[in-house]
Protein backbone atom coordinates (compact mmCIF):
# COMPACT_ATOMS: atom_id res chain seq x y z
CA UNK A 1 0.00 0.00 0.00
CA UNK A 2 1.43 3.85 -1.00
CA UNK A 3 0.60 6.70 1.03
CA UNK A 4 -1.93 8.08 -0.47
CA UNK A 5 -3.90 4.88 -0.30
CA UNK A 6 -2.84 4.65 2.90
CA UNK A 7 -4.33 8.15 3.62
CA UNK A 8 -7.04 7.98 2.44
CA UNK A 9 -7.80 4.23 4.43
CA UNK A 10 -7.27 6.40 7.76
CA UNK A 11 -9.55 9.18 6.64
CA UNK A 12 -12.31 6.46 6.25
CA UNK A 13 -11.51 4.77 9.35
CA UNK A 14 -12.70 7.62 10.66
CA UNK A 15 -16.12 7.59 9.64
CA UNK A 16 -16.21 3.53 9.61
CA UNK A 17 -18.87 3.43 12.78
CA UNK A 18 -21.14 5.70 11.46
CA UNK A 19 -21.44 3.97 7.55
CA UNK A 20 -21.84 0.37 9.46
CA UNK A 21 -24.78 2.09 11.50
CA UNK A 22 -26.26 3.81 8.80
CA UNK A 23 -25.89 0.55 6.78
CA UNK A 24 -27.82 -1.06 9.02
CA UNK A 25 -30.46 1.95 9.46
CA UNK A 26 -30.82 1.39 5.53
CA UNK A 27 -30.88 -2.89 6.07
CA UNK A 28 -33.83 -1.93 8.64
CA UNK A 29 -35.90 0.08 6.36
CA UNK A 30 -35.66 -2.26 4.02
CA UNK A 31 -36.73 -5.07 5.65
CA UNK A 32 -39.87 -2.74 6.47
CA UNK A 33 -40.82 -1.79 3.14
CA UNK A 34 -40.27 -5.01 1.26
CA UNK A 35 -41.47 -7.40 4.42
CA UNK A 36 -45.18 -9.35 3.18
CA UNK A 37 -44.30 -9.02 -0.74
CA UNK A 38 -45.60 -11.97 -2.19
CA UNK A 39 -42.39 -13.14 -4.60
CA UNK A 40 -39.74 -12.10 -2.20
CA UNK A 41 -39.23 -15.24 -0.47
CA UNK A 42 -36.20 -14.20 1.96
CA UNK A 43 -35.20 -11.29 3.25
CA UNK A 44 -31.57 -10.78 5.25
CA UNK A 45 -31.88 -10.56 9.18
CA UNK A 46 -31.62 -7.47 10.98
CA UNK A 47 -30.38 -7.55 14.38
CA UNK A 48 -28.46 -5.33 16.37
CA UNK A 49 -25.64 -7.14 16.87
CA UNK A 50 -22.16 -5.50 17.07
CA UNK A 51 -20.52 -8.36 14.46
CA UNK A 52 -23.00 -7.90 11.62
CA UNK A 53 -22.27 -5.33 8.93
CA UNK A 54 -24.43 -5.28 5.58
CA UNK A 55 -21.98 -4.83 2.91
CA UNK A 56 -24.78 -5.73 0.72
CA UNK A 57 -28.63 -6.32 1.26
CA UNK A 58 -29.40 -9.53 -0.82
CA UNK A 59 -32.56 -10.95 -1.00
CA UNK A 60 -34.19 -13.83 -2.79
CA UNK A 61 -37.17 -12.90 -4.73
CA UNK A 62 -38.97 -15.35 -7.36
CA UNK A 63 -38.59 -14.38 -10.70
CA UNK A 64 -35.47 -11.96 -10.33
CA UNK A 65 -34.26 -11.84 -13.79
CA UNK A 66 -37.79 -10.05 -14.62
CA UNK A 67 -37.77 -8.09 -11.68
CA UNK A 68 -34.16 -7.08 -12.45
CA UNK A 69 -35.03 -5.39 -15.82
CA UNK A 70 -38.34 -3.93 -13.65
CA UNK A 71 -35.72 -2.34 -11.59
CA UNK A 72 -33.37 -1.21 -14.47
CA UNK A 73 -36.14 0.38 -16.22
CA UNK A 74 -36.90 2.61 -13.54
CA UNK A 75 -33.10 3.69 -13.11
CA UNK A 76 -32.74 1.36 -10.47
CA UNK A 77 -29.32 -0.45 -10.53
CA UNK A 78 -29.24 -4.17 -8.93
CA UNK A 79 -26.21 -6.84 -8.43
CA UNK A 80 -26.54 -10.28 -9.07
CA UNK A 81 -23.06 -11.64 -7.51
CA UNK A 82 -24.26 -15.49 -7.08
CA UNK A 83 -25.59 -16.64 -10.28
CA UNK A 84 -24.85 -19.94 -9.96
CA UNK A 85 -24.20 -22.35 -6.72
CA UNK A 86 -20.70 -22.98 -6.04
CA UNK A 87 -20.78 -26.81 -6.66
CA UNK A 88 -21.86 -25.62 -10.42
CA UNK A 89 -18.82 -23.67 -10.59
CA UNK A 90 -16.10 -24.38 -13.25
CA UNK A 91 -13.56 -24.39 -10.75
CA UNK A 92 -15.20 -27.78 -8.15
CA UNK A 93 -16.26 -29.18 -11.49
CA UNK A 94 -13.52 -32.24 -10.86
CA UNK A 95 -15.70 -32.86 -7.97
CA UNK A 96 -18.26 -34.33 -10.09
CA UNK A 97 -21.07 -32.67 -9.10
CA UNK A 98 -24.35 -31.79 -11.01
CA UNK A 99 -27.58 -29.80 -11.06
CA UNK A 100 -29.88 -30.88 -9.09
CA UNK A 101 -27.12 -32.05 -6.80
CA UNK A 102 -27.51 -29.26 -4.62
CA UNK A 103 -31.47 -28.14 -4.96
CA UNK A 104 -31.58 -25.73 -2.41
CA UNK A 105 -28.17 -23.97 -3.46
CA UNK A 106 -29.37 -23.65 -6.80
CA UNK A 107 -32.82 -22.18 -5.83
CA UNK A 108 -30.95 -19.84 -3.79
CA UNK A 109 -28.98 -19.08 -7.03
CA UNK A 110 -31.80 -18.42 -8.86
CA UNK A 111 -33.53 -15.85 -7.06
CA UNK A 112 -30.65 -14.05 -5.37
CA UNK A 113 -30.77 -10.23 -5.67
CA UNK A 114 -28.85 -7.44 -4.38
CA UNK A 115 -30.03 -4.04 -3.84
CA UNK A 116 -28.73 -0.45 -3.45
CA UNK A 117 -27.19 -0.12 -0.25
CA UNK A 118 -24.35 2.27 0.62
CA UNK A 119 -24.16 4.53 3.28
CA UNK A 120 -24.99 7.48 1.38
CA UNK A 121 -28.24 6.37 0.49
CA UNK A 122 -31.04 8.00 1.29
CA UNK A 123 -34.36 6.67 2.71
CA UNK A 124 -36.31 8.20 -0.09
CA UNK A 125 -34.21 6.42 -2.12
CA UNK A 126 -34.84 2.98 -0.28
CA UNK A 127 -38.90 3.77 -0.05
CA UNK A 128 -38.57 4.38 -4.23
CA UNK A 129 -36.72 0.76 -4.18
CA UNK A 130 -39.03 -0.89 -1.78
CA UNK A 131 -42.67 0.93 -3.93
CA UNK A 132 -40.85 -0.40 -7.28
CA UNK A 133 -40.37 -4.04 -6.17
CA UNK A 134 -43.93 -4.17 -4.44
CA UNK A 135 -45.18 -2.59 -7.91
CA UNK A 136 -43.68 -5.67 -10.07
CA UNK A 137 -45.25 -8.14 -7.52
CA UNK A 138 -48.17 -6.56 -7.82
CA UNK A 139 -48.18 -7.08 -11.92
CA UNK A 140 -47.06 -3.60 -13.28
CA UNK A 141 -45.21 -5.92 -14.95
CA UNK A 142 -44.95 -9.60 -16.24
């Protein structure tokens, strides 16, 4: 690491508290507006425990490739990071394994979704996620 990397790592440090508190302000509002959507099927634990920091707020929600593009058309910009279950991966493929192997891996795969969340976000901004996900499920769009 340089200096200026190294500079700029303190400067953050400073500040690290308040983003993992926010980020879990953000994980709890969340979890409000999207909790009883029919179609999102599992949504992260929020507990105030000292250990738990949400890098990311990942959900599972049926039919997330759809929902995705939902999302995208209305500007909002999703991740999905596990597309496929790690026993599918080409890298454990000399273990032998197949689909259907692992069922409830690859479900997981399937409907695995993460949304905005950075410690800059706003609530508005998590209410506008949480209204466009409950519209989809609600069939403004199939």
């Amino acid at each position: 690491m340089d200096d200026v990397q190294a500079a700029v790592l303190l400067a953050k440090l400073t500040v690290l508290d308040q983003d993992v508190a926010r980020r879990a302000e953000l994980a709890a509002a969340y979890g409000e507006g999207l909790r009883d959507i029919p179609g999102v099927t599992r949504l992260p634990e929020v507990t105030d425990a000292p250990d738990v920091v949400f890098y990311v707020y990942l959900i599972e929600a049926e039919r997330r490739d759809a929902l995705v593009a939902h999302l995208a058309g209305r500007g909002i910009e999703t991740e999905v990071y596990y597309p496929r279950p790690l026993h599918l991966q080409p890298c454990f493929a000399e273990l032998g394994h197949r689909p259907g192997d692992f069922p409830v891996a690859e479900a997981a795969a399937e409907r695995a979704l993460a949304l905005p969340l950075h410690a800059d976000l706003g609530f508005a901004e998590v209410d506008r996620v949480c209204a466009a996900v409950r519209e989809f499920y609600a069939g403004g769009t199939r």
